[in-house]
PDB file of N, CA and C in Angstrom:
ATOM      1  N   UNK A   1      -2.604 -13.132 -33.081  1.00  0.00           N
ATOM      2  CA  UNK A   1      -3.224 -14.357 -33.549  1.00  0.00           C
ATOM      3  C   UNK A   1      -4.479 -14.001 -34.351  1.00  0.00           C
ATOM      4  N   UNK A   2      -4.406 -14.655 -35.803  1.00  0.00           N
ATOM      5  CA  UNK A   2      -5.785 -14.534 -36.073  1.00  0.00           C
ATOM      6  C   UNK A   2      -6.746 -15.868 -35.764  1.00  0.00           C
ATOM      7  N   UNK A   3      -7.769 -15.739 -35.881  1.00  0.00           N
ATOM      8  CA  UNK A   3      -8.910 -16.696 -35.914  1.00  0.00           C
ATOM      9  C   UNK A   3     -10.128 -16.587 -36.874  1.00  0.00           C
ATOM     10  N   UNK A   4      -9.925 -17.282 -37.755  1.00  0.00           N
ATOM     11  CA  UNK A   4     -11.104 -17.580 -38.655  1.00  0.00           C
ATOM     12  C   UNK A   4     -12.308 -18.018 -38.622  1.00  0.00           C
ATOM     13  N   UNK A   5     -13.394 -17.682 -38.914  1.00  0.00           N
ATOM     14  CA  UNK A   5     -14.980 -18.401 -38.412  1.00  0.00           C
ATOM     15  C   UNK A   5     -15.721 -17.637 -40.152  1.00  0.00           C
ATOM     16  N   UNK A   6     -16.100 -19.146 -39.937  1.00  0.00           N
ATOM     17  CA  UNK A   6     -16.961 -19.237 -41.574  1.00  0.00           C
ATOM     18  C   UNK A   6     -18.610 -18.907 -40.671  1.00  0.00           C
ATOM     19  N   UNK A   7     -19.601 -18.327 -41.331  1.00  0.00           N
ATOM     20  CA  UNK A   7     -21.066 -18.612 -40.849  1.00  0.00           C
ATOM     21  C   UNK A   7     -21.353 -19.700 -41.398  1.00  0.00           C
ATOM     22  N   UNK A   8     -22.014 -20.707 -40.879  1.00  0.00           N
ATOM     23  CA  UNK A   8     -22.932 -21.858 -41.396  1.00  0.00           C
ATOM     24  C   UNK A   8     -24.417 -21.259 -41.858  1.00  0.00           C
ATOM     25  N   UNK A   9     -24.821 -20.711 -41.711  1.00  0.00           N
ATOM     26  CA  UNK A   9     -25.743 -20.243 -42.519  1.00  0.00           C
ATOM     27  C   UNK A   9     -25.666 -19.294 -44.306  1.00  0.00           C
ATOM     28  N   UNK A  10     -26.596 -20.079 -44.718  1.00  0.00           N
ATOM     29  CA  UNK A  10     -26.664 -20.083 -45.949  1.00  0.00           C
ATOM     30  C   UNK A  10     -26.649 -18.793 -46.581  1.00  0.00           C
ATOM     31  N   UNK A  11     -27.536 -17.772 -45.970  1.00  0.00           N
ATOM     32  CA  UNK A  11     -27.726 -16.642 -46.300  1.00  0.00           C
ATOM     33  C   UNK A  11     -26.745 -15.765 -45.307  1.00  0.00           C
ATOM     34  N   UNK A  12     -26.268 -15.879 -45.113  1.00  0.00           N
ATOM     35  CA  UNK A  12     -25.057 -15.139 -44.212  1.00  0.00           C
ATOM     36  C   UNK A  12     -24.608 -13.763 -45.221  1.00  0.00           C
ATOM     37  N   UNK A  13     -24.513 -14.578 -46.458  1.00  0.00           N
ATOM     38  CA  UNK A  13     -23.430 -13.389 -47.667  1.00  0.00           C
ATOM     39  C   UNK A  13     -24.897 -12.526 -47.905  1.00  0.00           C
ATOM     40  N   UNK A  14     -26.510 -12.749 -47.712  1.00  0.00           N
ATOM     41  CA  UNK A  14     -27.321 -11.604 -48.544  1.00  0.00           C
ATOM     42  C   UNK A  14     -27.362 -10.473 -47.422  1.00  0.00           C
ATOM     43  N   UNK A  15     -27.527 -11.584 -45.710  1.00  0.00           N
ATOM     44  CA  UNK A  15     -27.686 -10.488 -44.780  1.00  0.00           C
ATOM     45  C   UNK A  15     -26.830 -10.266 -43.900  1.00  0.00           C
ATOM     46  N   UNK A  16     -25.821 -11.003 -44.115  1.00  0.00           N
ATOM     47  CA  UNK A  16     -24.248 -10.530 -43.022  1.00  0.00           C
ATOM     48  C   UNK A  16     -24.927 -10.785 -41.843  1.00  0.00           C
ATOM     49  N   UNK A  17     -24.155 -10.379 -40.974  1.00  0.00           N
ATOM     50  CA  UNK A  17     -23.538 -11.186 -39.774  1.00  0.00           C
ATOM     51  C   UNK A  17     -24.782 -10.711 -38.675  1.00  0.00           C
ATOM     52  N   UNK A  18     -25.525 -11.461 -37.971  1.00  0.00           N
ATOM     53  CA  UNK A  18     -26.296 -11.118 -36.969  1.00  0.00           C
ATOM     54  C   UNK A  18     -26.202 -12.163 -35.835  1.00  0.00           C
ATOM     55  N   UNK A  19     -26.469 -11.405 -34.319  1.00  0.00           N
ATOM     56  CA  UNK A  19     -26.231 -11.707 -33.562  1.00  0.00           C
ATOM     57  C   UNK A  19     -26.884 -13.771 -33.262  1.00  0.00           C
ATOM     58  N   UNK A  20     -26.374 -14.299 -32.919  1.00  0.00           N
ATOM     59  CA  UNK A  20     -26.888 -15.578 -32.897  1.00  0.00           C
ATOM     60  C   UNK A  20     -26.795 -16.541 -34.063  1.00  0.00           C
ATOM     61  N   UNK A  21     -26.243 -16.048 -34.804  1.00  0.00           N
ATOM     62  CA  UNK A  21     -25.675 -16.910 -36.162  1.00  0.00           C
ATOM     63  C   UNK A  21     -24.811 -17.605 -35.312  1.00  0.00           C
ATOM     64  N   UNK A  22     -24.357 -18.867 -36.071  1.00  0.00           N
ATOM     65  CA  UNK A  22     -23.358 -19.936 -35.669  1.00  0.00           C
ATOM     66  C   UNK A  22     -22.751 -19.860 -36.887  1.00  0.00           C
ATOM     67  N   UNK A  23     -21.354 -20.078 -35.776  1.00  0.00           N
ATOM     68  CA  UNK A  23     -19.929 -20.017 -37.057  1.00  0.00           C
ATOM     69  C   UNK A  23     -19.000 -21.470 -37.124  1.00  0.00           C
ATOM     70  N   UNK A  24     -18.491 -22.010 -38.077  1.00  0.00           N
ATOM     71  CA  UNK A  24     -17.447 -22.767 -37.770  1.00  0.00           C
ATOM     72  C   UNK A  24     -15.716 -22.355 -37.788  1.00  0.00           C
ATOM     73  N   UNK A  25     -15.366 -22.626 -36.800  1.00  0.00           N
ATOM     74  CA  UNK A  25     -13.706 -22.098 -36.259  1.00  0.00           C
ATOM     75  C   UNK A  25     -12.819 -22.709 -37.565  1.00  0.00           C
ATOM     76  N   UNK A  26     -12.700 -22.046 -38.259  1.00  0.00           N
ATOM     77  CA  UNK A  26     -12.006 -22.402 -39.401  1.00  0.00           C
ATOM     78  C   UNK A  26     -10.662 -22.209 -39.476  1.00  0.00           C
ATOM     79  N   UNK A  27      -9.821 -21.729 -39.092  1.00  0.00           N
ATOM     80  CA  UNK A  27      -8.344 -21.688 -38.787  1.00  0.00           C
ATOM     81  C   UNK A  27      -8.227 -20.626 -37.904  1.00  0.00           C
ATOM     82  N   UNK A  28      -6.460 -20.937 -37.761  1.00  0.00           N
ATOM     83  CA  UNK A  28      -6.056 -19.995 -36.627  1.00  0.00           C
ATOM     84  C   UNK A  28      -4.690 -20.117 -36.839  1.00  0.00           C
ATOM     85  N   UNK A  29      -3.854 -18.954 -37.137  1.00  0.00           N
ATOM     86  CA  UNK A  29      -2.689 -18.590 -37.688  1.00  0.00           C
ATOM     87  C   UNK A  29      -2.287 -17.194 -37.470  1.00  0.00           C
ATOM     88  N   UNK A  30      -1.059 -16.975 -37.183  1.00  0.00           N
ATOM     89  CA  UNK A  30      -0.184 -15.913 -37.092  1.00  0.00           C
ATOM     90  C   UNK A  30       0.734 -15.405 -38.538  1.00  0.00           C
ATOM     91  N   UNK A  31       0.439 -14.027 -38.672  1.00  0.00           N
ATOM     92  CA  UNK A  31       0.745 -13.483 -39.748  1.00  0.00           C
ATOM     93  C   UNK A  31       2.851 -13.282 -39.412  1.00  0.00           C
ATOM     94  N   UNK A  32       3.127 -13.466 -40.322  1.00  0.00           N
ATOM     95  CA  UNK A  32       4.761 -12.638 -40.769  1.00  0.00           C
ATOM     96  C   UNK A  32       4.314 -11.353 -41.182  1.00  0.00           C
ATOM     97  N   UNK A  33       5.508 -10.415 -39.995  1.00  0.00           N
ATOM     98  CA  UNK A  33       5.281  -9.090 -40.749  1.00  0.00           C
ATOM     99  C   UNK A  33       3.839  -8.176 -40.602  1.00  0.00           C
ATOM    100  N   UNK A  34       3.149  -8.714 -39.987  1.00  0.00           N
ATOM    101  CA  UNK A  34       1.617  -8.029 -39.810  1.00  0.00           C
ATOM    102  C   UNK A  34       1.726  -6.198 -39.812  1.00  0.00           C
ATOM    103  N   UNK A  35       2.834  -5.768 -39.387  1.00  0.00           N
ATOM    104  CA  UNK A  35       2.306  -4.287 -39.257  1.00  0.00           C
ATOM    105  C   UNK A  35       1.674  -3.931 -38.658  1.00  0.00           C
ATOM    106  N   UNK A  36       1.277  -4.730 -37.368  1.00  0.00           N
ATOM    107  CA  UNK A  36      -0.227  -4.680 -36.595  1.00  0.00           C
ATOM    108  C   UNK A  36       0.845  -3.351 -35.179  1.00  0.00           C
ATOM    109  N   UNK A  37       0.250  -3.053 -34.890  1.00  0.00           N
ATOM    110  CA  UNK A  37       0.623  -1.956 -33.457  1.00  0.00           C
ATOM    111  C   UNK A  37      -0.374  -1.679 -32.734  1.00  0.00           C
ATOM    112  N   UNK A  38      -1.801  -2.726 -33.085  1.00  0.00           N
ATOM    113  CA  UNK A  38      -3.065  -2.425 -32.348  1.00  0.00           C
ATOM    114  C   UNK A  38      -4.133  -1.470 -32.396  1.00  0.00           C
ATOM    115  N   UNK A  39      -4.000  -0.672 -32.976  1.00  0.00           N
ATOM    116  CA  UNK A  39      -4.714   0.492 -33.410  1.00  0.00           C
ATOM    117  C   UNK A  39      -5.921   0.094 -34.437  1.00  0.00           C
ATOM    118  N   UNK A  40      -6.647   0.639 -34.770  1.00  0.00           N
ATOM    119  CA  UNK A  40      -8.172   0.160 -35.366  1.00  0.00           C
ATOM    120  C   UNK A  40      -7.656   0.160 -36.793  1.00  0.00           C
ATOM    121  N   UNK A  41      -7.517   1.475 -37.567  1.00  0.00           N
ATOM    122  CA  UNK A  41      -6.715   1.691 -38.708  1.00  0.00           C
ATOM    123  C   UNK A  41      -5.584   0.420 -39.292  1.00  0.00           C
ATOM    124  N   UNK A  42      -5.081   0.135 -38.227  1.00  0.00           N
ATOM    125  CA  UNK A  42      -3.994  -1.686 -38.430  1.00  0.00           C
ATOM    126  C   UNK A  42      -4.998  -2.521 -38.389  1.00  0.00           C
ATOM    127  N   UNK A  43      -5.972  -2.310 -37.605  1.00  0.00           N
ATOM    128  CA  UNK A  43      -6.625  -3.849 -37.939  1.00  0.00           C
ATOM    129  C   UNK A  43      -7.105  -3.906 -38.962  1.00  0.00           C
ATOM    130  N   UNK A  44      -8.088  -2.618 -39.425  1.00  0.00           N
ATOM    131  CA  UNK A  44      -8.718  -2.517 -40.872  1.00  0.00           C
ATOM    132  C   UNK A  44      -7.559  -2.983 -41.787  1.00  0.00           C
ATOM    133  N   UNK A  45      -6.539  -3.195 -41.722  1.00  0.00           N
ATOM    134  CA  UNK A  45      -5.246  -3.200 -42.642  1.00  0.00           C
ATOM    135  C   UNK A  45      -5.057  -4.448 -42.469  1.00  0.00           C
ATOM    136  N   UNK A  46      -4.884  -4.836 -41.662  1.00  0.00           N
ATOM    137  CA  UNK A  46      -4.701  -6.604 -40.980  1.00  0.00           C
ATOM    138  C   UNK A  46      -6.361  -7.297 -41.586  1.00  0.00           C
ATOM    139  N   UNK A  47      -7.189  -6.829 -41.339  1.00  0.00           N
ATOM    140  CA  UNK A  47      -8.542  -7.733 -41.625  1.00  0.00           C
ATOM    141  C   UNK A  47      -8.374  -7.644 -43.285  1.00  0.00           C
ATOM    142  N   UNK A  48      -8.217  -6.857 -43.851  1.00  0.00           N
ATOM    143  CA  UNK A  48      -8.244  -6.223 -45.240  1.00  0.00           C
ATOM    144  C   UNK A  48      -7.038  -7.698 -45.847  1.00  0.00           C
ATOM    145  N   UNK A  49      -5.737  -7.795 -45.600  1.00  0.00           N
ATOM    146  CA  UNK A  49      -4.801  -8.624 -45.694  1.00  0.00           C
ATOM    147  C   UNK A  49      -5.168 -10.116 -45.712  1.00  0.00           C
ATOM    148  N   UNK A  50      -6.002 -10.506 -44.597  1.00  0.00           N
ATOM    149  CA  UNK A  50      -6.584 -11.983 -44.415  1.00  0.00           C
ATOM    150  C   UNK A  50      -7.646 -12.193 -45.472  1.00  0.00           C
ATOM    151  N   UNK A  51      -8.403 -10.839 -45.522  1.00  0.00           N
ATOM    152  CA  UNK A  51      -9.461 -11.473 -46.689  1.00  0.00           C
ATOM    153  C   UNK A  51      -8.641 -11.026 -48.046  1.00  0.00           C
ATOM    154  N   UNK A  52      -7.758 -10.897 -48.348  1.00  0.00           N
ATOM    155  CA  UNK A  52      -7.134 -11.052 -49.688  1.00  0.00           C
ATOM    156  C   UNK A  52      -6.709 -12.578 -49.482  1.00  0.00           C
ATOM    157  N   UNK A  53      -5.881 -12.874 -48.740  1.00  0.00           N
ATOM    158  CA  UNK A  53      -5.485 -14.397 -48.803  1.00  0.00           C
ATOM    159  C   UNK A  53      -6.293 -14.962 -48.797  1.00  0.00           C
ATOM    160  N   UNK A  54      -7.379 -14.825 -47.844  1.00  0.00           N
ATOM    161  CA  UNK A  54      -8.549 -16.115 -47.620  1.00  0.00           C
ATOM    162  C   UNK A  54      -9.970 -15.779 -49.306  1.00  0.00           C
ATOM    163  N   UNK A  55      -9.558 -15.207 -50.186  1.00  0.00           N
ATOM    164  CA  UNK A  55     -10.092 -14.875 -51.131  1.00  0.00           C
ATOM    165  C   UNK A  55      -8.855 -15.306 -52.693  1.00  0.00           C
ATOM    166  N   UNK A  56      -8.131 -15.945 -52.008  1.00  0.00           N
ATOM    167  CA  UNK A  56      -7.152 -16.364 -53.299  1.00  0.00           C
ATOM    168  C   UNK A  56      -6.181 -14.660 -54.260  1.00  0.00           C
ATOM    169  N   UNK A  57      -5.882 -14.062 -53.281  1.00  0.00           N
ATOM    170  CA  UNK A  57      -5.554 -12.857 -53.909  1.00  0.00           C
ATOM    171  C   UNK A  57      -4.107 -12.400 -52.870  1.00  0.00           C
ATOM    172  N   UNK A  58      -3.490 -13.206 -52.339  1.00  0.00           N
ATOM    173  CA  UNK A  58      -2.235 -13.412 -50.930  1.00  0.00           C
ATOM    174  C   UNK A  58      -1.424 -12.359 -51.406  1.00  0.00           C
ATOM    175  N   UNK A  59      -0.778 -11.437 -50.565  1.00  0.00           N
ATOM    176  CA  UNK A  59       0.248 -11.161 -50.803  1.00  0.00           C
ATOM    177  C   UNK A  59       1.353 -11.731 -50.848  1.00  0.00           C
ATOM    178  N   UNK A  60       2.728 -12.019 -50.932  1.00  0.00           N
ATOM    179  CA  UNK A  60       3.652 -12.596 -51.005  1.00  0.00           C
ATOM    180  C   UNK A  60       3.638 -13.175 -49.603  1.00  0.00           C
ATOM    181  N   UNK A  61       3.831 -12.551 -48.652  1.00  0.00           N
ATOM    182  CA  UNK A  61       4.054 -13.148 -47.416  1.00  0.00           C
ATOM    183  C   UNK A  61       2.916 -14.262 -46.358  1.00  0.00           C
ATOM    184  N   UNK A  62       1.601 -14.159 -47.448  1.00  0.00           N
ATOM    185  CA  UNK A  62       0.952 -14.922 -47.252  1.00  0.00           C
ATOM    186  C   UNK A  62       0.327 -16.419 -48.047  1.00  0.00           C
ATOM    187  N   UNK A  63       1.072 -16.393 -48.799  1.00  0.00           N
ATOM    188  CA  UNK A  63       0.923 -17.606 -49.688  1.00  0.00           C
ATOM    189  C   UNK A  63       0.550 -18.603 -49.208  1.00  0.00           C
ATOM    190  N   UNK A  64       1.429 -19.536 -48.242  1.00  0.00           N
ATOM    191  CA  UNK A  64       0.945 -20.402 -47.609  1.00  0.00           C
ATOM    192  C   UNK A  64      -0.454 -20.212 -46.604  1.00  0.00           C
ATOM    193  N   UNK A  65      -0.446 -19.101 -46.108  1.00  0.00           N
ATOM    194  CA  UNK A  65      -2.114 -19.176 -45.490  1.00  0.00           C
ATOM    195  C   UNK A  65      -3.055 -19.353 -46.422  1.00  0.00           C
ATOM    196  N   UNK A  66      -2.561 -18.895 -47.734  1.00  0.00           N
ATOM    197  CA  UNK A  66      -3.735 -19.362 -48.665  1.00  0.00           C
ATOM    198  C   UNK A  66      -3.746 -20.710 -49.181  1.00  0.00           C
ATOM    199  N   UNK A  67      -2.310 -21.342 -49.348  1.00  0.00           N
ATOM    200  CA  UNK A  67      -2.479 -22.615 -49.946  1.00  0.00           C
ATOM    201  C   UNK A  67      -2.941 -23.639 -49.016  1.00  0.00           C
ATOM    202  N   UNK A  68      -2.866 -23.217 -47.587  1.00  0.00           N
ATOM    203  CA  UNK A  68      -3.647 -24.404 -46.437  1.00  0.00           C
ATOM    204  C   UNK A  68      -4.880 -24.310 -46.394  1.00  0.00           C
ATOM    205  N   UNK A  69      -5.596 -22.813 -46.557  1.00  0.00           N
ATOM    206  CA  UNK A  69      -7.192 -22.255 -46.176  1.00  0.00           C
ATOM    207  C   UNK A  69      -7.680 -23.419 -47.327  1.00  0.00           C
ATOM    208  N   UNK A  70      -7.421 -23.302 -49.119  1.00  0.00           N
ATOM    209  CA  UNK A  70      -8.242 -24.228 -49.791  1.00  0.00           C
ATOM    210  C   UNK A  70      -7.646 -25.388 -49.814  1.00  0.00           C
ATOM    211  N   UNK A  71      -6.437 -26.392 -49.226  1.00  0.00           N
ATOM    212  CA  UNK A  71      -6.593 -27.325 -48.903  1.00  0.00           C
ATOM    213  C   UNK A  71      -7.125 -27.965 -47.766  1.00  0.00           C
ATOM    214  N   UNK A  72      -7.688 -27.326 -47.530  1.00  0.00           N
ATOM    215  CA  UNK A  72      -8.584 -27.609 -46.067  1.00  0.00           C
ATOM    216  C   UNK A  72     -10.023 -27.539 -46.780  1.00  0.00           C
ATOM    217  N   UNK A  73     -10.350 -26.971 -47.665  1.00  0.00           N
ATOM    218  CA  UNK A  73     -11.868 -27.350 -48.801  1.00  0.00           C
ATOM    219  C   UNK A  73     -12.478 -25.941 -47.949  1.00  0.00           C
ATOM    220  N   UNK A  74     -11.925 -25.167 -47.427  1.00  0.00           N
ATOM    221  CA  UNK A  74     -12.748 -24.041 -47.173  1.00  0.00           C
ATOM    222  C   UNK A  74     -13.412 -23.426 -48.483  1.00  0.00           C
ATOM    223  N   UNK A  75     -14.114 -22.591 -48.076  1.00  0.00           N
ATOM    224  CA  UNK A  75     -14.675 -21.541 -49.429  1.00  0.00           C
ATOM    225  C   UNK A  75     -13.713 -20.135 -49.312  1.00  0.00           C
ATOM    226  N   UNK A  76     -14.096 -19.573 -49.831  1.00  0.00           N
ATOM    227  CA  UNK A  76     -13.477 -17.686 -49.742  1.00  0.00           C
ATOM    228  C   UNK A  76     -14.370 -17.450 -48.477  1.00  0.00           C
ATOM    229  N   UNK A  77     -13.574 -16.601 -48.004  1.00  0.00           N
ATOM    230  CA  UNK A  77     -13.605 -15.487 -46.573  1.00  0.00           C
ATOM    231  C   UNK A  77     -15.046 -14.691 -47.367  1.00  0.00           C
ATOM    232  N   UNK A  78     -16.322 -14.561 -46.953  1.00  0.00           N
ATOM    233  CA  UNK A  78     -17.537 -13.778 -47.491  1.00  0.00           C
ATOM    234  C   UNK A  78     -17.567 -12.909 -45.939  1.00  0.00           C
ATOM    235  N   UNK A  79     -19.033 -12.247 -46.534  1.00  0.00           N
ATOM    236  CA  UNK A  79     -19.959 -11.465 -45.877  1.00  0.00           C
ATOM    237  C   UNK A  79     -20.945 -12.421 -45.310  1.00  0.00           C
ATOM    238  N   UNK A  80     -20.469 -11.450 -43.611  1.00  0.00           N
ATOM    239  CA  UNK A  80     -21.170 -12.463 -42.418  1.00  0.00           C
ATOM    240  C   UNK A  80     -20.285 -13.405 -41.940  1.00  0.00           C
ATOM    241  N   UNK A  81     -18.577 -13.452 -42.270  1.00  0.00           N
ATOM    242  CA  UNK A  81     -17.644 -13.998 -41.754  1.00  0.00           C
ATOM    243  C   UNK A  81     -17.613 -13.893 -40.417  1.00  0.00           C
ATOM    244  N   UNK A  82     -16.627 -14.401 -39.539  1.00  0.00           N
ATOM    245  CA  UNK A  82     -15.798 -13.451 -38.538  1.00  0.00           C
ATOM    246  C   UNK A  82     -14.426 -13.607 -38.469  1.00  0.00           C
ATOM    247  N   UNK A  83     -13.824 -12.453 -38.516  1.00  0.00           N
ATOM    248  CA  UNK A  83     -12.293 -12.397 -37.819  1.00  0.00           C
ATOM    249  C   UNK A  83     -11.955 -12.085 -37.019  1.00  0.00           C
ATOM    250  N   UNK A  84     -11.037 -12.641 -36.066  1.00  0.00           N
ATOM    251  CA  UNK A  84     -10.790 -12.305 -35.041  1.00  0.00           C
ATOM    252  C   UNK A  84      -9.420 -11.734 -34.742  1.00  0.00           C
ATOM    253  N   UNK A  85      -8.710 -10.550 -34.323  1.00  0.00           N
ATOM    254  CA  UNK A  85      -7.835 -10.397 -34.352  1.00  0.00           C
ATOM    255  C   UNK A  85      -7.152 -10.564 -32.599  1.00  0.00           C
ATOM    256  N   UNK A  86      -6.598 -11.325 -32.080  1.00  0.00           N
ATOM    257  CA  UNK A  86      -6.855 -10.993 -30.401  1.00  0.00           C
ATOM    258  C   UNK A  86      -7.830 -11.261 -29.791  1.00  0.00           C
ATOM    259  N   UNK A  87      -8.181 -10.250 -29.138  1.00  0.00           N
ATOM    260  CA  UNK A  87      -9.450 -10.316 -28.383  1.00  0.00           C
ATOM    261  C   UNK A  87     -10.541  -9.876 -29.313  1.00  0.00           C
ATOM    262  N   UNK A  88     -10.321  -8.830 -29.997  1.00  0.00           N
ATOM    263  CA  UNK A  88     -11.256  -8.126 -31.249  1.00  0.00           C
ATOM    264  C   UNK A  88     -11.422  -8.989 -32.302  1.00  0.00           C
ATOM    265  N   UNK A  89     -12.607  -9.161 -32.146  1.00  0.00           N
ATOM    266  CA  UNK A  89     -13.354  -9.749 -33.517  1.00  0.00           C
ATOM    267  C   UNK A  89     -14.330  -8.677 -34.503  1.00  0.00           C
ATOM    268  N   UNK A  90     -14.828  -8.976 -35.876  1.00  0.00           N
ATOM    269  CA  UNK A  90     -14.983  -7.951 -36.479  1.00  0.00           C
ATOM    270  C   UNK A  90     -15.594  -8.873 -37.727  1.00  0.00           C
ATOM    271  N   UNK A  91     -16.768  -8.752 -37.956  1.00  0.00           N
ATOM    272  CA  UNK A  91     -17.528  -9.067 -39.349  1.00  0.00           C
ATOM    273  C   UNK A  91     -17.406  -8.377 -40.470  1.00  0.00           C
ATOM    274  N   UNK A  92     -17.162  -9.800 -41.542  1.00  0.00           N
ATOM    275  CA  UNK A  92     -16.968  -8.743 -42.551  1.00  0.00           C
ATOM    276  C   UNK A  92     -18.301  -8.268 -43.583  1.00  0.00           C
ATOM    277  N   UNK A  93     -18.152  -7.740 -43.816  1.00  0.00           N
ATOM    278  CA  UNK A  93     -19.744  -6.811 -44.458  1.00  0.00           C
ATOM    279  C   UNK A  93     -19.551  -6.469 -45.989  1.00  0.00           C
ATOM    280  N   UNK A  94     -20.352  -6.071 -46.464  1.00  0.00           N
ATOM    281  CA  UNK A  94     -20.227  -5.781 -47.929  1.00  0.00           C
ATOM    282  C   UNK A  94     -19.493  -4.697 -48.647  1.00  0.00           C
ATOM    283  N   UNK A  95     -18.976  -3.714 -47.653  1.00  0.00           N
ATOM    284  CA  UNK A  95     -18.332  -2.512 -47.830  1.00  0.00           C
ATOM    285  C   UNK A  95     -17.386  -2.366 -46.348  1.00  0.00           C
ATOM    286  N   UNK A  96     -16.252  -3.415 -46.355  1.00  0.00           N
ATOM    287  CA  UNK A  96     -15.522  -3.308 -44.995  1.00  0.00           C
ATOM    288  C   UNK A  96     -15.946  -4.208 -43.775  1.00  0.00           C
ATOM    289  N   UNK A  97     -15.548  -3.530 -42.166  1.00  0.00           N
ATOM    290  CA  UNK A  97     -15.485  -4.329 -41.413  1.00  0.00           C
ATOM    291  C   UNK A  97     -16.231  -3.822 -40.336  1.00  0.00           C
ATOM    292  N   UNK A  98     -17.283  -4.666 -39.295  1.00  0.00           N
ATOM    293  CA  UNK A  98     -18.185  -4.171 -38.207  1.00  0.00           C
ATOM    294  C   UNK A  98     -17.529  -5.109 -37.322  1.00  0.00           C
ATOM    295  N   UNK A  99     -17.249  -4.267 -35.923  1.00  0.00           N
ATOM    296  CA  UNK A  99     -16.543  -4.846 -34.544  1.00  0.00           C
ATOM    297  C   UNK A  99     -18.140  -5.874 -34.166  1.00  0.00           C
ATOM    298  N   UNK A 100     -17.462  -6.950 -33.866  1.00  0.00           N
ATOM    299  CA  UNK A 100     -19.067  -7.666 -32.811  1.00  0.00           C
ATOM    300  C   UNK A 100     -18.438  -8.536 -32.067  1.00  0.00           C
ATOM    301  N   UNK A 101     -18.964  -8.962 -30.965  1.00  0.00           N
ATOM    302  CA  UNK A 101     -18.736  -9.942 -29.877  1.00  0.00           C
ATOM    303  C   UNK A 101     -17.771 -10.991 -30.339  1.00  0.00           C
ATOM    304  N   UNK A 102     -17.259 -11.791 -29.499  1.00  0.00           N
ATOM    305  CA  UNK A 102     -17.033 -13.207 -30.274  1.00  0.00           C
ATOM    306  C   UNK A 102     -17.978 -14.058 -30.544  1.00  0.00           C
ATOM    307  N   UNK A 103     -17.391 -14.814 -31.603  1.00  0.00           N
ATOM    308  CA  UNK A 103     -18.663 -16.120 -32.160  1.00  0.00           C
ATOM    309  C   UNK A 103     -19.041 -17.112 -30.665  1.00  0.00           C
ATOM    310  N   UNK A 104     -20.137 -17.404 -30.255  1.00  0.00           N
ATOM    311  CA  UNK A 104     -20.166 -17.857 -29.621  1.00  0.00           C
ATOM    312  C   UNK A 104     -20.421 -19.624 -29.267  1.00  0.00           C
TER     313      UNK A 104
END
């Protein structure tokens, strides 16, 4: 399962993701085909995948996650996001992905 969380804060994209930011639960969807086997390397691959879709850039098998994310008036997946893959959640940053707590 993934889980999506936008930061509500404004500056989220200059200083990414810090502890006590508030997020809004922005979707929650299961990938076709994920390739996932749990391993860190898959998730980097799996997180990498969601922010192409949630950035208007889908692979084929994700089209529709992208055509619901902006009919729902979301923005693009930024820096200071969170994704959640499972239990593992993981911010996204300006160069890749940092493991952190869940949004709380």
């Amino acid at each position: 399962m993934v889980t999506v969380y936008l930061s509500t804060d404004p500056h989220s994209m200059i200083y990414g993701y810090r502890p006590g930011d508030t997020f809004l639960l922005a979707d929650r969807f299961l990938l076709d085909n994920p390739g996932h086997t749990g391993g860190i390397d898959d998730d980097c691959a799996v997180l990498e995948r969601v922010f192409a879709a949630l950035n208007d850039h889908p692979r084929h098998h994700d089209i529709d996650h992208t055509r619901r994310w902006y009919r729902r008036g979301h923005r693009s997946l930024s820096v200071g996001d969170v994704v959640g893959l499972g239990h593992r959640h993981y911010a996204c940053t300006a160069v890749g992905w940092r493991h952190v707590p869940p949004p709380g």
